[in-house]
C-alpha atoms as a PDB file:
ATOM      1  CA  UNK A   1     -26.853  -7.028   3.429  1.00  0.00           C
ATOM      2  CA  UNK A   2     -27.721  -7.605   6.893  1.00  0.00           C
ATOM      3  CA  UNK A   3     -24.428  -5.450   8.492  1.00  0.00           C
ATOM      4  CA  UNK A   4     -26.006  -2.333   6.033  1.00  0.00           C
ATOM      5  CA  UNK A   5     -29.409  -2.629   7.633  1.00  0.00           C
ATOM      6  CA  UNK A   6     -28.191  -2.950  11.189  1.00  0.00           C
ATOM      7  CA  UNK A   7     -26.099   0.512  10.479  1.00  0.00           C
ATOM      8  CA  UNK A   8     -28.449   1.920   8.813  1.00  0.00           C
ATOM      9  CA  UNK A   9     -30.952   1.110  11.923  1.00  0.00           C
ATOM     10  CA  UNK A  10     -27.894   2.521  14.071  1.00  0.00           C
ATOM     11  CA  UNK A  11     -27.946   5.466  12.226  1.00  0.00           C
ATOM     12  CA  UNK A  12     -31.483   6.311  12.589  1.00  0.00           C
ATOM     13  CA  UNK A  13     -32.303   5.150  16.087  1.00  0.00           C
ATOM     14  CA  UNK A  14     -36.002   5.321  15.393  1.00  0.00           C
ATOM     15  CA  UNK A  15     -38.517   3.125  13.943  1.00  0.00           C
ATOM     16  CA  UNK A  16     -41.842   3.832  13.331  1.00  0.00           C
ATOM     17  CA  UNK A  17     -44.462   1.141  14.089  1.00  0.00           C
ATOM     18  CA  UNK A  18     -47.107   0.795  11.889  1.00  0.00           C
ATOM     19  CA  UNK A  19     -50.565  -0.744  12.842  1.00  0.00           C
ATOM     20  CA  UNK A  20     -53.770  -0.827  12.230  1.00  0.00           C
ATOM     21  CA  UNK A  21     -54.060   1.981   9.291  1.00  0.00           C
ATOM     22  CA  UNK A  22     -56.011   1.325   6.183  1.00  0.00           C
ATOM     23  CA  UNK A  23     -53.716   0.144   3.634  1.00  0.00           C
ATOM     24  CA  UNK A  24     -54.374   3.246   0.992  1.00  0.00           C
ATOM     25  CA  UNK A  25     -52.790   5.206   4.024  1.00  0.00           C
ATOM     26  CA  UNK A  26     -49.769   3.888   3.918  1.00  0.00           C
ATOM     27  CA  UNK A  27     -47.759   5.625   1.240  1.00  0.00           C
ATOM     28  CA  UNK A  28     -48.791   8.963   2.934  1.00  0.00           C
ATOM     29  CA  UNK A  29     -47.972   8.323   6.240  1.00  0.00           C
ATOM     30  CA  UNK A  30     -44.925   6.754   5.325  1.00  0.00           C
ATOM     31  CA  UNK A  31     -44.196  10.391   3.441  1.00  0.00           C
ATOM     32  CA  UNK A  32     -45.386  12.248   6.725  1.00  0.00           C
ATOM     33  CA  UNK A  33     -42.981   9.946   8.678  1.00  0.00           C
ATOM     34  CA  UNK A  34     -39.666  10.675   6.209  1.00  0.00           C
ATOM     35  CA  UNK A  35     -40.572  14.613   6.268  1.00  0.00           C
ATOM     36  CA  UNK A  36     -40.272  14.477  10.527  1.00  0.00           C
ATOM     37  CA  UNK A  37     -37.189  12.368   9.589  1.00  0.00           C
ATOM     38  CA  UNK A  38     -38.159   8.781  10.385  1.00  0.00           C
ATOM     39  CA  UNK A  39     -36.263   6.644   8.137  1.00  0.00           C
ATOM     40  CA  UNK A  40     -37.668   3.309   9.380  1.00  0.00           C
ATOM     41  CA  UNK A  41     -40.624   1.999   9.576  1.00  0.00           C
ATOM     42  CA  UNK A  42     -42.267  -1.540  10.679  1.00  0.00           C
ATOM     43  CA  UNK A  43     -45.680  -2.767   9.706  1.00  0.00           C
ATOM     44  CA  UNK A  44     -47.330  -5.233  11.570  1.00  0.00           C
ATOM     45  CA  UNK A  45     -48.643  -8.285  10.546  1.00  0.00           C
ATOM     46  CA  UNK A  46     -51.496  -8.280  11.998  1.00  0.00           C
ATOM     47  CA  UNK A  47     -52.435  -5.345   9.909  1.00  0.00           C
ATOM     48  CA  UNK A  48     -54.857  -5.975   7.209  1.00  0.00           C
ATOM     49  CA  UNK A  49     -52.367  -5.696   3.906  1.00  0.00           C
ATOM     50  CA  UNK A  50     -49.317  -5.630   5.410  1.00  0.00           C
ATOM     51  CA  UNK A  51     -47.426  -7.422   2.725  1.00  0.00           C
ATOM     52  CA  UNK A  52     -48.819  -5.199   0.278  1.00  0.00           C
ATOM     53  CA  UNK A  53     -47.946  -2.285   2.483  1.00  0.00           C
ATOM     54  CA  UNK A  54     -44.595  -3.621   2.764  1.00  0.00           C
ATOM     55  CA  UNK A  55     -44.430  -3.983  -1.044  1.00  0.00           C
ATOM     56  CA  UNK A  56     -45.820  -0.393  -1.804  1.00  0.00           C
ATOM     57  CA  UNK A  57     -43.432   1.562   0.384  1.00  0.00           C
ATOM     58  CA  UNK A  58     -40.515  -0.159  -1.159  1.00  0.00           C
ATOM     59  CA  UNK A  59     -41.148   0.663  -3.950  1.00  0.00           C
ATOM     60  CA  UNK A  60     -42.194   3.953  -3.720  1.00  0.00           C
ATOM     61  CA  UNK A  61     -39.253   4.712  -1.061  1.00  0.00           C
ATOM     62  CA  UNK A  62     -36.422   2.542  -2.377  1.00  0.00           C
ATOM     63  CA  UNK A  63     -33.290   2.492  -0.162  1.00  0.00           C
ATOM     64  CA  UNK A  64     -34.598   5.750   1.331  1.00  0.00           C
ATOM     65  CA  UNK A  65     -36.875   4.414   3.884  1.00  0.00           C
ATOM     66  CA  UNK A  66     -35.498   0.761   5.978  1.00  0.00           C
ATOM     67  CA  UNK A  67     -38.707  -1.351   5.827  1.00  0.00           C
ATOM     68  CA  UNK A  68     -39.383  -4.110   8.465  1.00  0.00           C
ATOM     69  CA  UNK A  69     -42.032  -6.336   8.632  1.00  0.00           C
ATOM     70  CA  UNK A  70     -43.605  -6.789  12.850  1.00  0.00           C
ATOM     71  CA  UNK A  71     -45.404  -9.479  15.092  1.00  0.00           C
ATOM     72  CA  UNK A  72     -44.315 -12.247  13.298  1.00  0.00           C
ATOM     73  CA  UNK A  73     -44.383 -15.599  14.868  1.00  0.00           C
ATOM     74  CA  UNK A  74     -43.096 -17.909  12.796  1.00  0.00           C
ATOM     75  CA  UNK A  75     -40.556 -18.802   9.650  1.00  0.00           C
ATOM     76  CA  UNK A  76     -43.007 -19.162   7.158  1.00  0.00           C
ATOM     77  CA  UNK A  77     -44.799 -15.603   7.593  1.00  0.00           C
ATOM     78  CA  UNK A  78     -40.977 -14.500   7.970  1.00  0.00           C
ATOM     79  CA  UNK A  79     -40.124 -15.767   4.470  1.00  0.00           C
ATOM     80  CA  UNK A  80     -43.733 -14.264   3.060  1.00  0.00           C
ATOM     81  CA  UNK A  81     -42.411 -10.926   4.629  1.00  0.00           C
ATOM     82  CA  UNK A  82     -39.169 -11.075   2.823  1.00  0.00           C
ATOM     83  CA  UNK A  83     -40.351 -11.867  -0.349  1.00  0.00           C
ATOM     84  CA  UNK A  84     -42.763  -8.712  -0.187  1.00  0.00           C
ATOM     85  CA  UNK A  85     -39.520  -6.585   0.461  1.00  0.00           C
ATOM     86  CA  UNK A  86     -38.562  -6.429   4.226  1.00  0.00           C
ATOM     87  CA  UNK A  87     -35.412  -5.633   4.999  1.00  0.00           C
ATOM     88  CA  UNK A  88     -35.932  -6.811   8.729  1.00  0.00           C
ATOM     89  CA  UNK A  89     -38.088  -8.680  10.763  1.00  0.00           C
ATOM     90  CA  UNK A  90     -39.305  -8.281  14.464  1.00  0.00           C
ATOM     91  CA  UNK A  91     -40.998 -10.392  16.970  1.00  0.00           C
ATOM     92  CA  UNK A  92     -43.086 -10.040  19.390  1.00  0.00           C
ATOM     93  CA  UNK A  93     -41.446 -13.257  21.103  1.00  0.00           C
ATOM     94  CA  UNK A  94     -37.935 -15.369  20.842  1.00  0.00           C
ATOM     95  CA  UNK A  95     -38.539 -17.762  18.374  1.00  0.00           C
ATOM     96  CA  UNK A  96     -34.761 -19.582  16.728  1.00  0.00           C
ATOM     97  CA  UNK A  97     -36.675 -20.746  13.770  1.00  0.00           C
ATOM     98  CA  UNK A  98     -37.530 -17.003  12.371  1.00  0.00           C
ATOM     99  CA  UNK A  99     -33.896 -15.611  13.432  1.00  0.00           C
ATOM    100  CA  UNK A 100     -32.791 -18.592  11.108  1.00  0.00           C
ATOM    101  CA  UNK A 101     -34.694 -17.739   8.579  1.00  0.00           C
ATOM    102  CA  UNK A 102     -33.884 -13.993   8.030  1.00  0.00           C
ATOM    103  CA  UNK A 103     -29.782 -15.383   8.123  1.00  0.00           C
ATOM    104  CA  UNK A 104     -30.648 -17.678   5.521  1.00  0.00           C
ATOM    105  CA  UNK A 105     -32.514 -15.041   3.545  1.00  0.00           C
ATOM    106  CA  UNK A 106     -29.598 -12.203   4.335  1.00  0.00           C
ATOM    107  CA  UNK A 107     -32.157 -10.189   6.421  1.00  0.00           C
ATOM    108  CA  UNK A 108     -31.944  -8.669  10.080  1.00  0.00           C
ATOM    109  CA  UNK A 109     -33.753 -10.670  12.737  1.00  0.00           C
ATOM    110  CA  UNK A 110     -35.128  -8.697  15.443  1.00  0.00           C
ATOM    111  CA  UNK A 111     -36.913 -11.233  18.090  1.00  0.00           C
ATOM    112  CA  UNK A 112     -38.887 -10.083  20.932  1.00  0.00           C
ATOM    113  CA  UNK A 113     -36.509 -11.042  24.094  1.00  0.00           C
ATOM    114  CA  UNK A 114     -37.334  -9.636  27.495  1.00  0.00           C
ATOM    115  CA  UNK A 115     -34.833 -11.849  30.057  1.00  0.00           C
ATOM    116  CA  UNK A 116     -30.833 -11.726  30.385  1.00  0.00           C
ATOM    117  CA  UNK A 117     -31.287 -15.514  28.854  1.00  0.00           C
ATOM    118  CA  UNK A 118     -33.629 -14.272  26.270  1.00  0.00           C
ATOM    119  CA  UNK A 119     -31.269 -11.998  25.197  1.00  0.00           C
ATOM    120  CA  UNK A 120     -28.402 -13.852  24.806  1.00  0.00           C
ATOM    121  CA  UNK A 121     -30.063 -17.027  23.491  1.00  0.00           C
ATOM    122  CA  UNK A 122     -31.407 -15.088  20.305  1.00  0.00           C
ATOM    123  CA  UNK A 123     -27.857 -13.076  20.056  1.00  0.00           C
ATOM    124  CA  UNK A 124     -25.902 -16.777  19.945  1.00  0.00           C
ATOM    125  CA  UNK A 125     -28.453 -17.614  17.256  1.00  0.00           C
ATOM    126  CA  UNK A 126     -27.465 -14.665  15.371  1.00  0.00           C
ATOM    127  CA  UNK A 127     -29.845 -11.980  15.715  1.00  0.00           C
ATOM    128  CA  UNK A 128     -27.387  -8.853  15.611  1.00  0.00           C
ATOM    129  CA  UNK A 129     -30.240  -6.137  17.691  1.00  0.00           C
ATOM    130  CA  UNK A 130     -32.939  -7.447  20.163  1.00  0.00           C
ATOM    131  CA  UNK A 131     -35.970  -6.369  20.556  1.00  0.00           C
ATOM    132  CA  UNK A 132     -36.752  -5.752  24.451  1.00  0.00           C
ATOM    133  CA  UNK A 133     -40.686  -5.813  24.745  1.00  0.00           C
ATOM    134  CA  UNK A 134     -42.498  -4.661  26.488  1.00  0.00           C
ATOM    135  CA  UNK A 135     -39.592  -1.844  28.053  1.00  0.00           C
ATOM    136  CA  UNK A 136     -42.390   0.230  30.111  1.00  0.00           C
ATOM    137  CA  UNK A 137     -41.884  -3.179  32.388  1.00  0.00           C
ATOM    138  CA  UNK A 138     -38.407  -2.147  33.700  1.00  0.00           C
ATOM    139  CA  UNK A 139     -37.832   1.089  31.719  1.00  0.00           C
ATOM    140  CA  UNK A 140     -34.957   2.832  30.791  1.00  0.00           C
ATOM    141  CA  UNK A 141     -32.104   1.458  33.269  1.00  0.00           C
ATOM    142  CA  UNK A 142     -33.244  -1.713  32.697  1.00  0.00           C
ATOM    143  CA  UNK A 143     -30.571  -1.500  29.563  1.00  0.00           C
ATOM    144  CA  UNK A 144     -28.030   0.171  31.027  1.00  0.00           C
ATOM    145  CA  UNK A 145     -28.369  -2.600  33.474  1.00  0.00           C
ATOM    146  CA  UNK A 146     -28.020  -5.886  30.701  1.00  0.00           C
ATOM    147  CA  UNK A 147     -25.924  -3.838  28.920  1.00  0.00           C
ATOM    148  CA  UNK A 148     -23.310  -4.174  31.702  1.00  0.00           C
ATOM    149  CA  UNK A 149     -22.648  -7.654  31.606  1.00  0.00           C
ATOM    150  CA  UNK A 150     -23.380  -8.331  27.603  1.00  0.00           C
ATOM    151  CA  UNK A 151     -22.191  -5.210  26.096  1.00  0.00           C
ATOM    152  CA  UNK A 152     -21.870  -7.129  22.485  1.00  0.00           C
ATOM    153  CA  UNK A 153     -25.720  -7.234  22.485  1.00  0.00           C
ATOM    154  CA  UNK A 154     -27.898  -4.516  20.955  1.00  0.00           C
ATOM    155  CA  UNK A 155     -31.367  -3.475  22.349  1.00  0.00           C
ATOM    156  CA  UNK A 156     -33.845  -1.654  20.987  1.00  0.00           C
ATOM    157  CA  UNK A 157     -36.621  -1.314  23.271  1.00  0.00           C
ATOM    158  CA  UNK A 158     -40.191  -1.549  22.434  1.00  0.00           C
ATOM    159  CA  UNK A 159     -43.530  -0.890  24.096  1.00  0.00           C
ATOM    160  CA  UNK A 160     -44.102   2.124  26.518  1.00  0.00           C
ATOM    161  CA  UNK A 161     -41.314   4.715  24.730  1.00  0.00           C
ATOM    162  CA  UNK A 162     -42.891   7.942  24.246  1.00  0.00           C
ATOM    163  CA  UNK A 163     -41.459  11.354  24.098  1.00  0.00           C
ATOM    164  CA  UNK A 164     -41.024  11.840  28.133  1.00  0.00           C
ATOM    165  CA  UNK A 165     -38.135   8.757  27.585  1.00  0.00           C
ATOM    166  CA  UNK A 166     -36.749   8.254  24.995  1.00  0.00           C
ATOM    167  CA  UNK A 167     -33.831  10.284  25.319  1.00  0.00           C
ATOM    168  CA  UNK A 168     -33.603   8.291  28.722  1.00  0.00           C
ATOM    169  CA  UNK A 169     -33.185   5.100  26.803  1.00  0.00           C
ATOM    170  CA  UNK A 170     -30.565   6.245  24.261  1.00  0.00           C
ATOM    171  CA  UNK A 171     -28.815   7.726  27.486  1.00  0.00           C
ATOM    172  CA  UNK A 172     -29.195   4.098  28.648  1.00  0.00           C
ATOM    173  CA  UNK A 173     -27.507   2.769  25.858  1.00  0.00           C
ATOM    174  CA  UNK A 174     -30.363   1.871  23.478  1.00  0.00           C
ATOM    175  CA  UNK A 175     -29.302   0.912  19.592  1.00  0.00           C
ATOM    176  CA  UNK A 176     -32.621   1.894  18.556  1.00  0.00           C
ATOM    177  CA  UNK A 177     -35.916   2.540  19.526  1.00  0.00           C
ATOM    178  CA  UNK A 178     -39.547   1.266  18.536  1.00  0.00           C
ATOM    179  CA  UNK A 179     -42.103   3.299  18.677  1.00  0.00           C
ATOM    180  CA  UNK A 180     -45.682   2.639  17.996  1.00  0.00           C
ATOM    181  CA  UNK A 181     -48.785   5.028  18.488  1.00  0.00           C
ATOM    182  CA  UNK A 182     -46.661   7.720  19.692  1.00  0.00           C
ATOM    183  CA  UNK A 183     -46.075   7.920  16.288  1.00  0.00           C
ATOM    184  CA  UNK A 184     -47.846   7.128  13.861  1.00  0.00           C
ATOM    185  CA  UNK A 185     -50.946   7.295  15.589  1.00  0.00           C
ATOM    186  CA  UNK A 186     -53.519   5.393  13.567  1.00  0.00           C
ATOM    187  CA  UNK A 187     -56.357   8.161  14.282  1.00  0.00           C
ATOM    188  CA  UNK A 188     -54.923  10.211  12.791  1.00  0.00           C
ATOM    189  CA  UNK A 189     -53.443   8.656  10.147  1.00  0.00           C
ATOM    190  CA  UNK A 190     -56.678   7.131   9.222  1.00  0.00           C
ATOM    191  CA  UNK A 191     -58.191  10.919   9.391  1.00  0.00           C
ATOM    192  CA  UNK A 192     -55.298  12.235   6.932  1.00  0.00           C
ATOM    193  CA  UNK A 193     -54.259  14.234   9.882  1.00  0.00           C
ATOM    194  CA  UNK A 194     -50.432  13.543   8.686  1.00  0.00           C
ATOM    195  CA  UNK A 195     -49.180  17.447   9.792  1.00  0.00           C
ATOM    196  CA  UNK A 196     -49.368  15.388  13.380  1.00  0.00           C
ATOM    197  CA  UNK A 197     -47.178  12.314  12.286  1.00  0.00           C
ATOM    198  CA  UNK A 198     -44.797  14.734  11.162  1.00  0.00           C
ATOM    199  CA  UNK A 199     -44.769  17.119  13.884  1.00  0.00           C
ATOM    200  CA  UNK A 200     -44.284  13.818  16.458  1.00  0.00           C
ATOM    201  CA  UNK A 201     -41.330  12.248  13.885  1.00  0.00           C
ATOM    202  CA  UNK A 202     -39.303  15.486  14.367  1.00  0.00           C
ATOM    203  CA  UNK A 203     -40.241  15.615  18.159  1.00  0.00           C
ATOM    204  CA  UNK A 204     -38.702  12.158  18.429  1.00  0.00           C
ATOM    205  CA  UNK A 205     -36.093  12.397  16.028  1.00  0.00           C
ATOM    206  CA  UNK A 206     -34.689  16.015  18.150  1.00  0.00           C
ATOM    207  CA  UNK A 207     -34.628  13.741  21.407  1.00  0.00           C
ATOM    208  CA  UNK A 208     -33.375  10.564  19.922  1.00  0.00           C
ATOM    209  CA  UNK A 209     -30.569  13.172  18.856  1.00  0.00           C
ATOM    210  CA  UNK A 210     -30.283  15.393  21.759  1.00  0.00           C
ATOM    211  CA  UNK A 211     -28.195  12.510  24.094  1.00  0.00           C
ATOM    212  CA  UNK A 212     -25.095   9.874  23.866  1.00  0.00           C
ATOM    213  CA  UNK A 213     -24.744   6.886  25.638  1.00  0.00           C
ATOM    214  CA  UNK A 214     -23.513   6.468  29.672  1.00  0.00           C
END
């Protein structure tokens, strides 16, 4: 389970961060998303509904759309995330206890790393892609630069990716890449303006595809 939703994440180098939308918006953004050709999505936490989000797109999406539950800090709301449906969890932080969790549970464990020690401390616990938050610290080289000396590690950088660089970080040898209001931009989500969610999912998805890694 877990090596079909880390190639499946590998396969759609994008995830869409969901946060602060009213819960009734979720099925149609998640639509508006799929039609740019997002096939991932994460909703935060700290989201009012977010389980029931979680639980709605699954089933209305099935294996179509990779669902992820975000900011979670700890194993317990990483077990209530599962058992709404998430296929992976992210972090906004390194925390051993949650990456246990999701290998107990047969679910991908994304923690929030930022450090060379970071990085390879959650990787030796088992978390197959890290999440490096917040990227707009070091930017785009910044992978290319861990990458060189732990190459078996995954990133997928979070925080600060917009349309001016993300093809940078693919270039730079990204797995993946998490994107929040550059995306699905709660205003207009929350307005039903979802021809923009679209429009932005098929602007990321041409430059996520438009480069290969150094």
């Amino acid at each position: 389970m877990v090596a079909k939703i880390f190639q499946k994440l590998g396969e759609c180098k994008l995830v869409s961060i969901v946060r602060g939308i009213q819960e009734d918006k979720i099925v149609p953004a998640a639509e508006a998303l799929y039609n740019g050709g997002i096939r991932a999505i994460e909703v935060t936490l700290n989201t009012p509904g977010a389980l029931r989000m979680i639980e709605v797109v699954k089933a209305s999406f099935g294996d179509r759309m990779i669902v992820g539950a975000g900011t979670v800090l700890d194993s317990e709301t990483a077990a209530s995330a599962i058992r709404s449906g998430a296929d992976f969890i992210l972090s906004p932080t390194l925390s051993l206890k949650v990456i246990e969790t999701c290998c107990r549970y047969s679910k991908l464990a994304v923690p929030g790393v930022l450090t060379p020690t970071e990085i390879l401390t959650a990787w030796e616990a088992g978390a197959q892609l890290v999440k490096v938050f917040p990227a707009r610290v070091f930017g785009p080289e910044y992978i290319k630069d861990i990458k060189g000396p732990l190459p078996q590690v995954e990133i997928m950088p979070v925080g600060g990716v917009s349309l001016n660089n993300a093809a940078d970080f693919m270039k730079c040898g990204a797995y993946a890449l998490g994107i929040g209001t550059a995306l699905a931009n709660p205003v207009w989500v929350n307005q039903g303006d979802f021809q923009k969610v679209t429009q932005a999912a098929a602007d990321f998805v041409r430059q996520a595809n438009s480069c290969s890694a150094y």
